[in-house]
N, C-alpha and C. Protein backbone atom coordinates (compact mmCIF):
# COMPACT_ATOMS: atom_id res chain seq x y z
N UNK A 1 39.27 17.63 79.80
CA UNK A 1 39.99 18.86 80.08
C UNK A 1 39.72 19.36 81.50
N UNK A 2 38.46 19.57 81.89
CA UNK A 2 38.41 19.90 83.02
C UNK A 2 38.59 18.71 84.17
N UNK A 3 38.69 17.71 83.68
CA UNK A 3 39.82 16.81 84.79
C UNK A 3 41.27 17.00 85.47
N UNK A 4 41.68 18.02 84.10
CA UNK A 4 43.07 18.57 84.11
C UNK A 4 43.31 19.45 84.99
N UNK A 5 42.28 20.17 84.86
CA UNK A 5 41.87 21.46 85.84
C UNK A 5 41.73 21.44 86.84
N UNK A 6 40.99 20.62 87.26
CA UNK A 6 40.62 20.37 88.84
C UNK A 6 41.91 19.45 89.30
N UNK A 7 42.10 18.64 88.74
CA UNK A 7 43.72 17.87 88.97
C UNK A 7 44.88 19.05 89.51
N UNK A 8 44.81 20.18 88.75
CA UNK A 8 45.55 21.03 89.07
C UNK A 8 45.12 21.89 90.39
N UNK A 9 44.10 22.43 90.61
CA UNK A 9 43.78 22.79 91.54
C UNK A 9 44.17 22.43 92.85
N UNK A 10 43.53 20.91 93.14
CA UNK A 10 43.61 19.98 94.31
C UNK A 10 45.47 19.93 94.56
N UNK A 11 45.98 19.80 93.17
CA UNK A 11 47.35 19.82 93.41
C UNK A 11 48.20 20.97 94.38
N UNK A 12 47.55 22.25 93.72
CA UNK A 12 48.06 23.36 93.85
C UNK A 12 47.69 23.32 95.67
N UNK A 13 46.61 22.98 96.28
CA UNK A 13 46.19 23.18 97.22
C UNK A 13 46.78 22.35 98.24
N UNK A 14 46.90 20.75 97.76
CA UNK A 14 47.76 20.23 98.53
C UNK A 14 49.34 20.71 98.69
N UNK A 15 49.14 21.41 97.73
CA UNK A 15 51.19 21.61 97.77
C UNK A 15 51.41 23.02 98.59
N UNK A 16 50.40 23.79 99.11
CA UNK A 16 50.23 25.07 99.99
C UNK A 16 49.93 24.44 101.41
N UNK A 17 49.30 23.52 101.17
CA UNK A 17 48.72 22.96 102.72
C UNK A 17 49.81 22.23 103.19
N UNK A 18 51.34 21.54 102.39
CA UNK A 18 51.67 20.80 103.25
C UNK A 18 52.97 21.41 103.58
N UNK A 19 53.18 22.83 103.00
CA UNK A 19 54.47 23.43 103.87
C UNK A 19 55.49 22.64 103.91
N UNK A 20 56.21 22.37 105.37
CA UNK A 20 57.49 21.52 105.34
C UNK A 20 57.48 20.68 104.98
N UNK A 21 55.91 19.65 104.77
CA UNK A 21 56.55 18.44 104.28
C UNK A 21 56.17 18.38 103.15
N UNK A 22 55.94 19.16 102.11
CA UNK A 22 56.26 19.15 100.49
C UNK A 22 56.79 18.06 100.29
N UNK A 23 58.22 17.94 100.65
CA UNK A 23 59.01 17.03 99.93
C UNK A 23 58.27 15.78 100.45
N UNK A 24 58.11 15.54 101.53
CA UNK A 24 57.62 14.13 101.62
C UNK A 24 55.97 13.63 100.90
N UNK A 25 55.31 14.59 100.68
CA UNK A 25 54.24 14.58 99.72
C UNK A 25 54.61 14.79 99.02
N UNK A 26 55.75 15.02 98.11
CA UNK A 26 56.11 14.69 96.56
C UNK A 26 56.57 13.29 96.61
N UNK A 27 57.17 12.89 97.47
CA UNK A 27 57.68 11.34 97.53
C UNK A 27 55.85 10.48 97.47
N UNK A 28 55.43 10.82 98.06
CA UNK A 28 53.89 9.79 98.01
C UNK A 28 53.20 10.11 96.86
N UNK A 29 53.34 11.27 96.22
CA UNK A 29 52.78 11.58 94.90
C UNK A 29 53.73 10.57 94.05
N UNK A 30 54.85 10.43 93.88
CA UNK A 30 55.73 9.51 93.02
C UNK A 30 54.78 8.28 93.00
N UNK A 31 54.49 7.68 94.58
CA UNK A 31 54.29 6.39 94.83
C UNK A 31 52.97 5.85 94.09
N UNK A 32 51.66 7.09 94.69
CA UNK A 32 50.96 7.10 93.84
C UNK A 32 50.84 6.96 92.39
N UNK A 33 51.90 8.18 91.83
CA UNK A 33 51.63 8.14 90.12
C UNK A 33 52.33 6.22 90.00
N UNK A 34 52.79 6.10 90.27
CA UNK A 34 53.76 4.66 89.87
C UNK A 34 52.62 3.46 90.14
N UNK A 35 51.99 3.43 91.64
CA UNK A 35 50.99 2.55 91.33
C UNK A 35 49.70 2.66 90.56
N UNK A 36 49.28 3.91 90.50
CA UNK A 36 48.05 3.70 89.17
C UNK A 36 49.20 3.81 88.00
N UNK A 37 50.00 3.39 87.06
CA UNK A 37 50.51 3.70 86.06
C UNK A 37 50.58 2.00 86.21
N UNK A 38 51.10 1.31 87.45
CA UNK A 38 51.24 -0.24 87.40
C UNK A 38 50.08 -0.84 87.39
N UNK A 39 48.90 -0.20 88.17
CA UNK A 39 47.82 -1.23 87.98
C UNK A 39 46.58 -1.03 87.26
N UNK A 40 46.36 -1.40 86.09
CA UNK A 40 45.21 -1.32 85.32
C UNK A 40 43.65 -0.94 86.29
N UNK A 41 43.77 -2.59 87.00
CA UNK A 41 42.65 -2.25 87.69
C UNK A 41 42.21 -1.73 88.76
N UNK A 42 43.17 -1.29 89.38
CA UNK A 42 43.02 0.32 90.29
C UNK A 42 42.12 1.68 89.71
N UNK A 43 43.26 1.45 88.17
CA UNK A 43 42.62 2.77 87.31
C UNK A 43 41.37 2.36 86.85
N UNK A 44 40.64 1.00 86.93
CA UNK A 44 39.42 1.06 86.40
C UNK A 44 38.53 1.25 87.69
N UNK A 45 38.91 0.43 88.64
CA UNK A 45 37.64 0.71 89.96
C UNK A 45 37.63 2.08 89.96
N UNK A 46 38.48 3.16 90.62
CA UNK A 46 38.72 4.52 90.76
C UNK A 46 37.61 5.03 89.03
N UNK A 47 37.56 4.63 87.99
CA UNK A 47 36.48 5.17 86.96
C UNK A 47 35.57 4.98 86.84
N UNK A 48 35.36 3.43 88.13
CA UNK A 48 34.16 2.49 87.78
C UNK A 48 33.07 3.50 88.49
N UNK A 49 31.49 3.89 87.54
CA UNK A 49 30.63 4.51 88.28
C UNK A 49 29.66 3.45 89.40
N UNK A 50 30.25 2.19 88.73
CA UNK A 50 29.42 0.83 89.63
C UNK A 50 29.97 1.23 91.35
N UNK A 51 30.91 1.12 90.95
CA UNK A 51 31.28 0.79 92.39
C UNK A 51 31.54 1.98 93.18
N UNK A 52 30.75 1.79 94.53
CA UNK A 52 30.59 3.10 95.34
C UNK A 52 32.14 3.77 96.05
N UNK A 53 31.45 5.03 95.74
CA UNK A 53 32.94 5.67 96.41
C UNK A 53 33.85 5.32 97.93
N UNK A 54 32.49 5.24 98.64
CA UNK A 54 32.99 5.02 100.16
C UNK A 54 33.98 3.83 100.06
N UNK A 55 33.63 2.40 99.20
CA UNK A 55 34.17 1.40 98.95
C UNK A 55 35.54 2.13 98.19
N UNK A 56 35.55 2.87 97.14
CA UNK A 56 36.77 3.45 96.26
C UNK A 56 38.27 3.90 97.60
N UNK A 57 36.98 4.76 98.30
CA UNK A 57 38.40 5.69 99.54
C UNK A 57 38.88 4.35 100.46
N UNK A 58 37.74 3.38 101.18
CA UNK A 58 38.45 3.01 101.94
C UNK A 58 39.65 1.98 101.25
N UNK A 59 39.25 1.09 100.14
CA UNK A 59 40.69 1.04 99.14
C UNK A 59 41.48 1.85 98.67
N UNK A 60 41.05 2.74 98.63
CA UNK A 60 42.73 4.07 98.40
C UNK A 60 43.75 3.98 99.36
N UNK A 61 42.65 4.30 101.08
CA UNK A 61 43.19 4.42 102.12
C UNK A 61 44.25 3.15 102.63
N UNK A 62 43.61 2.19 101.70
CA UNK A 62 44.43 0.97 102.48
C UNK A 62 45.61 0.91 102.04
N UNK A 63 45.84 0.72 100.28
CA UNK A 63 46.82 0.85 99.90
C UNK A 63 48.08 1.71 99.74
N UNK A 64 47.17 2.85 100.62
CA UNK A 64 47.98 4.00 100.47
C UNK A 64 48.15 4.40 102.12
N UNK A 65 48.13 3.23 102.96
CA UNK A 65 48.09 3.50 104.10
C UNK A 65 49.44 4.18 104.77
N UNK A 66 50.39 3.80 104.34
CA UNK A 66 51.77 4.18 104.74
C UNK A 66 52.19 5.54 104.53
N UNK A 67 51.08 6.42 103.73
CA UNK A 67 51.62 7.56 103.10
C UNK A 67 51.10 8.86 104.40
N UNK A 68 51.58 9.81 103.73
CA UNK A 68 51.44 10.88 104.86
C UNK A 68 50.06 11.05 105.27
N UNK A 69 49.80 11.96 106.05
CA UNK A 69 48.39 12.52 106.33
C UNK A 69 47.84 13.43 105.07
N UNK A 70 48.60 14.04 104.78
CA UNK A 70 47.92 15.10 103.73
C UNK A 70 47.66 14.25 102.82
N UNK A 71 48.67 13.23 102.53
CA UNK A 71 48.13 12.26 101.36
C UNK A 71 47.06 11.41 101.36
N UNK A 72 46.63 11.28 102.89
CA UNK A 72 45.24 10.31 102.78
C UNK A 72 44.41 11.66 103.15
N UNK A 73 44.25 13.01 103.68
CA UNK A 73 43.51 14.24 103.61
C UNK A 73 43.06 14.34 102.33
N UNK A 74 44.22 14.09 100.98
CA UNK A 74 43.82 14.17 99.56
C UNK A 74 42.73 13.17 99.34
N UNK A 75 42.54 11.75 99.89
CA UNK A 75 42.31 11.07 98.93
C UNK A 75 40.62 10.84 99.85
N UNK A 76 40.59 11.40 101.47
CA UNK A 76 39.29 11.39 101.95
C UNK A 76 38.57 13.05 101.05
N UNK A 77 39.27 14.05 100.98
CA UNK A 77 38.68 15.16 100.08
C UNK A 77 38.14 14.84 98.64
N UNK A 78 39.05 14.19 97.92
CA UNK A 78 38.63 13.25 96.67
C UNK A 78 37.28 12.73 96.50
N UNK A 79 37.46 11.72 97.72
CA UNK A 79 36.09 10.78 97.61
C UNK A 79 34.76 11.69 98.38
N UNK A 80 35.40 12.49 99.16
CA UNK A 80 34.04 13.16 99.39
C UNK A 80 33.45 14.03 98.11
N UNK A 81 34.43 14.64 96.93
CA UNK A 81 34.04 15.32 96.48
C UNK A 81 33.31 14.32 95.23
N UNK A 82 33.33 13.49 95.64
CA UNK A 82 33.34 11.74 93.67
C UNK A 82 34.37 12.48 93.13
N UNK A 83 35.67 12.71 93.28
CA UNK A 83 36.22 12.62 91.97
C UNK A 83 37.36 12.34 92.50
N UNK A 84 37.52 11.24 92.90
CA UNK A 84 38.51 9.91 93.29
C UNK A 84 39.29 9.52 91.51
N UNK A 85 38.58 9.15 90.63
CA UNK A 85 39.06 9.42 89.49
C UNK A 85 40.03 9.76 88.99
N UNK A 86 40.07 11.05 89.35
CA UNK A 86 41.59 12.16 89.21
C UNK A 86 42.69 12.20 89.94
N UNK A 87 42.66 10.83 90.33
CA UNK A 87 43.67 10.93 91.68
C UNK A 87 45.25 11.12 90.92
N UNK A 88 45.14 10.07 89.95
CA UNK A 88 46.28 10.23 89.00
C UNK A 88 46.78 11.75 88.07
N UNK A 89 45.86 12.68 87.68
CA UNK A 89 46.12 13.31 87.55
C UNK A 89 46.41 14.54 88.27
N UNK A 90 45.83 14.03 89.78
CA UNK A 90 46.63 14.71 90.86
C UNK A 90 47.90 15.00 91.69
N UNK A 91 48.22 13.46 91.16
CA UNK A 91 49.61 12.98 91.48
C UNK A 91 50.90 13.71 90.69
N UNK A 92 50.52 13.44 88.98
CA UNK A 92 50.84 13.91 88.32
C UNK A 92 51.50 15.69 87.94
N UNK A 93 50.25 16.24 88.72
CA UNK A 93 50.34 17.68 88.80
C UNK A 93 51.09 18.15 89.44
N UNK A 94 50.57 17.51 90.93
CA UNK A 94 51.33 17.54 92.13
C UNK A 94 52.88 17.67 91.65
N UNK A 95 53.37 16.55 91.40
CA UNK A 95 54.93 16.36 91.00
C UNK A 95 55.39 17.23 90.24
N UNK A 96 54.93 18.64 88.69
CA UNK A 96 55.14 19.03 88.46
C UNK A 96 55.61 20.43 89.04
N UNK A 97 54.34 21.03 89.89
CA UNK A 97 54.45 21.91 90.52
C UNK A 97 55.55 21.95 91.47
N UNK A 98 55.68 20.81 92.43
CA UNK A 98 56.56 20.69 93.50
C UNK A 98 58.24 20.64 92.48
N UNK A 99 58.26 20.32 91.16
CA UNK A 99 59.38 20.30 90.60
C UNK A 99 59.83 21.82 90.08
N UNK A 100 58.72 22.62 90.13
CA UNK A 100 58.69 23.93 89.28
C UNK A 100 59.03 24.72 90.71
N UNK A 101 58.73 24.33 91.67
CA UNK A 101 58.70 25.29 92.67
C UNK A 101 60.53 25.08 93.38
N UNK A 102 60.72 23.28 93.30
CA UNK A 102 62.22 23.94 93.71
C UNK A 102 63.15 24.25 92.56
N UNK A 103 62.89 24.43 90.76
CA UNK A 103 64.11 24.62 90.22
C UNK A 103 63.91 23.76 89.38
N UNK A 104 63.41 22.63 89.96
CA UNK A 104 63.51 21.42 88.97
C UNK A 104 63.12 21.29 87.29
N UNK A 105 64.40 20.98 86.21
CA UNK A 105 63.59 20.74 84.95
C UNK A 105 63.41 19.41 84.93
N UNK A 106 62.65 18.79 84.19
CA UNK A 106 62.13 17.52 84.21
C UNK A 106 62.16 17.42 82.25
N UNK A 107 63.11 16.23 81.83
CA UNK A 107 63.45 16.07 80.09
C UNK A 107 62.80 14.97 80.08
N UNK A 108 61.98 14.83 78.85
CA UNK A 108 60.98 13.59 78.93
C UNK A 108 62.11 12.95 77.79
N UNK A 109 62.56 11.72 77.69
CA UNK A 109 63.26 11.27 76.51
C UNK A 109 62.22 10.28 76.00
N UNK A 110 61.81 9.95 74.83
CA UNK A 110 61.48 9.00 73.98
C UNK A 110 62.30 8.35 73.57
N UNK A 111 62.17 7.05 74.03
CA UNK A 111 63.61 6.48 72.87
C UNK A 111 62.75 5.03 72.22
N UNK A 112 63.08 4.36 71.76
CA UNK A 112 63.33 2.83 71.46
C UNK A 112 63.05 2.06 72.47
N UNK A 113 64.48 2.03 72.52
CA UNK A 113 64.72 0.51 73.72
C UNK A 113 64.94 1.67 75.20
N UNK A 114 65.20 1.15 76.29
CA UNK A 114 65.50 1.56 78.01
C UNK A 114 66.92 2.79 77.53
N UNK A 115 67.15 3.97 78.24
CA UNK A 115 68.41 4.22 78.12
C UNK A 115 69.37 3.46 79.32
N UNK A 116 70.45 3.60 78.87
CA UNK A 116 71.67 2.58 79.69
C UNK A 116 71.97 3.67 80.52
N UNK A 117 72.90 3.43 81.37
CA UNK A 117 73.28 4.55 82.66
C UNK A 117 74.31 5.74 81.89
N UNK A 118 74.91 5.36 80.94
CA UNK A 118 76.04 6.21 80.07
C UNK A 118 75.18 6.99 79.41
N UNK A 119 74.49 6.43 78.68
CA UNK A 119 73.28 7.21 77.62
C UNK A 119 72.66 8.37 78.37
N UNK A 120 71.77 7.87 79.47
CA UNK A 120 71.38 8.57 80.40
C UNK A 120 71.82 9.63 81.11
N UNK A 121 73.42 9.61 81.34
CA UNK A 121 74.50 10.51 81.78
C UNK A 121 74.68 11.65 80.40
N UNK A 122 74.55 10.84 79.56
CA UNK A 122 74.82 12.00 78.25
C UNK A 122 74.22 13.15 77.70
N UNK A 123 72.93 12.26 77.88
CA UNK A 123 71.78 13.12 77.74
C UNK A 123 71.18 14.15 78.99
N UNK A 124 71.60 13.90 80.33
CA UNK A 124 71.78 14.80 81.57
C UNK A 124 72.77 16.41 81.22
N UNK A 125 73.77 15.34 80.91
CA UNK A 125 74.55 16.87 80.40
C UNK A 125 74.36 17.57 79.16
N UNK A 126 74.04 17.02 78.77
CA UNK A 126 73.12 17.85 77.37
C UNK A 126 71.86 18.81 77.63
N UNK A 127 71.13 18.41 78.82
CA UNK A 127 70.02 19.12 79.24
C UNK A 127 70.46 19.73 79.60
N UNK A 128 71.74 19.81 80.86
CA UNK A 128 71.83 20.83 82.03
C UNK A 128 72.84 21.82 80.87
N UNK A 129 73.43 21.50 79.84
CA UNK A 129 73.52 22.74 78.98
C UNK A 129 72.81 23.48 78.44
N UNK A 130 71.76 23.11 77.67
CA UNK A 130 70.90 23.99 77.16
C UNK A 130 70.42 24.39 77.73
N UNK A 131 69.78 23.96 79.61
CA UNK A 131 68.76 24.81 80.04
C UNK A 131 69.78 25.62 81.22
N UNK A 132 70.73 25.02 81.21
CA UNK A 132 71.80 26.45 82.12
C UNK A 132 71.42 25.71 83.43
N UNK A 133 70.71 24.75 83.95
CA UNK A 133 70.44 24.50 85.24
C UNK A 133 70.90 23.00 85.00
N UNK A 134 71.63 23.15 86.79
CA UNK A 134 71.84 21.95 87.60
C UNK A 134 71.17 21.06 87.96
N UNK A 135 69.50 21.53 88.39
CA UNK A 135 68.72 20.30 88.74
C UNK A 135 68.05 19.95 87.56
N UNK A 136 68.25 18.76 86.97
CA UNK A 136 67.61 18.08 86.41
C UNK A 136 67.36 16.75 86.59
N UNK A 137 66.00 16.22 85.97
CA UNK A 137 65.79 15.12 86.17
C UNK A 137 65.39 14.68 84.84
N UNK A 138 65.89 12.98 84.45
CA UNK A 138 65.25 12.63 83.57
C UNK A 138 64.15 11.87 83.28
N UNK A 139 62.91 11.87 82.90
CA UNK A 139 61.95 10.78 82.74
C UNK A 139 62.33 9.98 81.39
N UNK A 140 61.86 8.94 81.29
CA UNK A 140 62.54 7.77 79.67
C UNK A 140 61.35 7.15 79.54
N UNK A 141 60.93 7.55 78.52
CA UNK A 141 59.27 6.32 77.75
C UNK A 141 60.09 5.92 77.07
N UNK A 142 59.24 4.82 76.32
CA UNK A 142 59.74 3.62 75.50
C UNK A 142 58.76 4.05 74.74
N UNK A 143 58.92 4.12 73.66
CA UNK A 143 58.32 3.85 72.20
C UNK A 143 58.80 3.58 70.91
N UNK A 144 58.24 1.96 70.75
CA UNK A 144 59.32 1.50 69.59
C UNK A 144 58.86 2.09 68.41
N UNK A 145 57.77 2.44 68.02
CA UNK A 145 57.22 3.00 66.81
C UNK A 145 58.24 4.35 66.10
N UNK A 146 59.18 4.61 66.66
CA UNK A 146 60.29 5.71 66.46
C UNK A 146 61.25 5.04 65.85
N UNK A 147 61.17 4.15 66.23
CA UNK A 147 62.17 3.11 65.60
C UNK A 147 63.70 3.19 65.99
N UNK A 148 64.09 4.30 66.03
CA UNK A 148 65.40 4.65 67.18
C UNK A 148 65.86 6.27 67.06
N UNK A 149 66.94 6.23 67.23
CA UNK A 149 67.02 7.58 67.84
C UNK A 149 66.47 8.09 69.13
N UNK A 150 65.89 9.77 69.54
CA UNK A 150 65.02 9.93 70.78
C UNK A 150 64.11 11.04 70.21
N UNK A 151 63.32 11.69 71.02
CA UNK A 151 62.76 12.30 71.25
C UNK A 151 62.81 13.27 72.83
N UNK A 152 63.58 14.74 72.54
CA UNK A 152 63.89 15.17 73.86
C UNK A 152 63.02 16.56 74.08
N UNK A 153 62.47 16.33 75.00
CA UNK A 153 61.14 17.50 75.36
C UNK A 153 61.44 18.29 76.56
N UNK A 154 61.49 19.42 76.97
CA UNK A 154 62.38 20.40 77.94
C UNK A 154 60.64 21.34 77.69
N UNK A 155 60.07 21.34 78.72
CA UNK A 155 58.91 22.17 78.91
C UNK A 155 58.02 22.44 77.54
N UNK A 156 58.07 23.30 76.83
CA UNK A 156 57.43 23.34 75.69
C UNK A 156 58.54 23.39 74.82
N UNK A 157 59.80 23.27 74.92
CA UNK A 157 61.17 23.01 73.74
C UNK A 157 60.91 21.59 73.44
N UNK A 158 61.00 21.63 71.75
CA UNK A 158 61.26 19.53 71.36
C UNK A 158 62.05 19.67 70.70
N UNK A 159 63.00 18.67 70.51
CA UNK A 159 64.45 17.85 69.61
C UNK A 159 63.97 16.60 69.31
N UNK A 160 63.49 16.28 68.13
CA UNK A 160 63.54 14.96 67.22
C UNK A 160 64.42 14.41 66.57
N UNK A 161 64.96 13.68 67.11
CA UNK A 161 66.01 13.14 66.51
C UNK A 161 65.79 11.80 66.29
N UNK A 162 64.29 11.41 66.18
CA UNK A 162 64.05 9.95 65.73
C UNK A 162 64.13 9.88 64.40
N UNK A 163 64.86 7.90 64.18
CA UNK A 163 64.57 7.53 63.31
C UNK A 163 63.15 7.59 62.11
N UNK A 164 61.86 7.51 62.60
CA UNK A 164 60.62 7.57 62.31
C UNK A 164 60.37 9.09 61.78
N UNK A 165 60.85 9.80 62.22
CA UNK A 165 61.01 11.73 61.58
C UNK A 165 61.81 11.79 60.60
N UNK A 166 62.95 11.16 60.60
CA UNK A 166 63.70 11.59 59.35
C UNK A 166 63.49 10.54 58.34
N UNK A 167 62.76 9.74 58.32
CA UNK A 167 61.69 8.68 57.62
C UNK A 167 60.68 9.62 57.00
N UNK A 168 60.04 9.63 57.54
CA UNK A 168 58.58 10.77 57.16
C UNK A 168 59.45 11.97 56.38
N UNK A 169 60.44 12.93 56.89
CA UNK A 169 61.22 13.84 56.43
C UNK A 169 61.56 13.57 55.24
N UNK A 170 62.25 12.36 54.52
CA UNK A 170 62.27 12.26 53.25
C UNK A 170 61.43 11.90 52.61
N UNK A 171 60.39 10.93 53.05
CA UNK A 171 59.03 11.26 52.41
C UNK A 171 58.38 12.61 51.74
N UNK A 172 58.50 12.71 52.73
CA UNK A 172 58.06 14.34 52.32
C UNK A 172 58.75 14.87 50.90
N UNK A 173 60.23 14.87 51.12
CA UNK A 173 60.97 15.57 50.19
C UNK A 173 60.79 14.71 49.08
N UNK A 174 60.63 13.96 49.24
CA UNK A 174 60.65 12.66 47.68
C UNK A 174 58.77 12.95 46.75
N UNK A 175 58.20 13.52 47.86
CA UNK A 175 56.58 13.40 47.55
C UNK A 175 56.77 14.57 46.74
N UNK A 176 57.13 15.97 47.42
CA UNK A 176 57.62 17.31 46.60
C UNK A 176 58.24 17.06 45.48
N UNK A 177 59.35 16.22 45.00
CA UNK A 177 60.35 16.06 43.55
C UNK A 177 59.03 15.26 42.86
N UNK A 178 58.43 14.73 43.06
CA UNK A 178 57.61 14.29 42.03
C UNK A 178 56.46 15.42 40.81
């Protein structure tokens, strides 16, 4: 929990410190969240207590060489502080805030299988109705354990409309008639 916390913090601070170029430190926060989400063992060195930090930053720095200044400012503040760790949940934060600050809603869909570009279009306008706003964006997990249908999440609003819920749902009702 208090990973969360301080994740948020560092976020909040980078996203005051970088003024005009917000947007381009939300673009390197993307890059970031996407490569620790792709590489396992990124996310383990960055946890590993073996391996020394100085070694952790100057591999951050490398891979993340292309990115802005504030973004390698984040990641020399990080390692000075040891908690290189949280980088992901810095990233993470980061992107929320910078989405909250211009407007942005962000709909997490659960589905099954990938949505298709039509699906995806459908479910866009379905968001930007209920929440009355234009900017939206969609994120899409995969989880087959739902079995189909989705799962649509709008800040703390949820719509279940999975297969796997209305499974359990008659369970339920069949467990009660007995």
């Amino acid at each position: 929990m208090s990973g969360t916390r301080a994740a948020i913090r560092y976020a909040k601070a980078v996203l005051q410190d970088a003024g005009d170029a917000s947007k381009t430190v939300f673009s390197d926060m993307q890059s970031v969240k996407h490569a620790l989400e792709a590489s396992k063992e990124l996310r383990t060195v960055l946890k590993s207590p073996v391996v020394k930090t100085e070694d952790k930053k100057e591999a951050l720095l490398k891979i993340f060489s292309s990115q802005s200044e504030n973004t390698k400012a984040l990641i020399e503040v990080l390692a000075q502080n040891q908690r290189t760790d949280i980088l992901g949940n810095v990233a993470n934060s980061y992107i929320q805030l910078y989405n909250e600050q211009q407007g942005v809603k962000v709909a997490k869909v659960t589905t099954a299988v990938p949505l298709t570009g039509e699906l995806e279009k459908k479910v866009l306008d379905r968001v930007e109705a209920l929440t009355g706003s234009k900017k939206v964006t969609i994120e899409n997990e995969i989880d087959e354990s739902i079995i189909g249908g989705f799962i649509l999440r709008i800040g703390d609003l949820q719509y279940n409309a999975s297969i796997a819920n209305q499974l359990s749902n008659l369970k339920r009702e069949f467990s009660k008639s007995l």
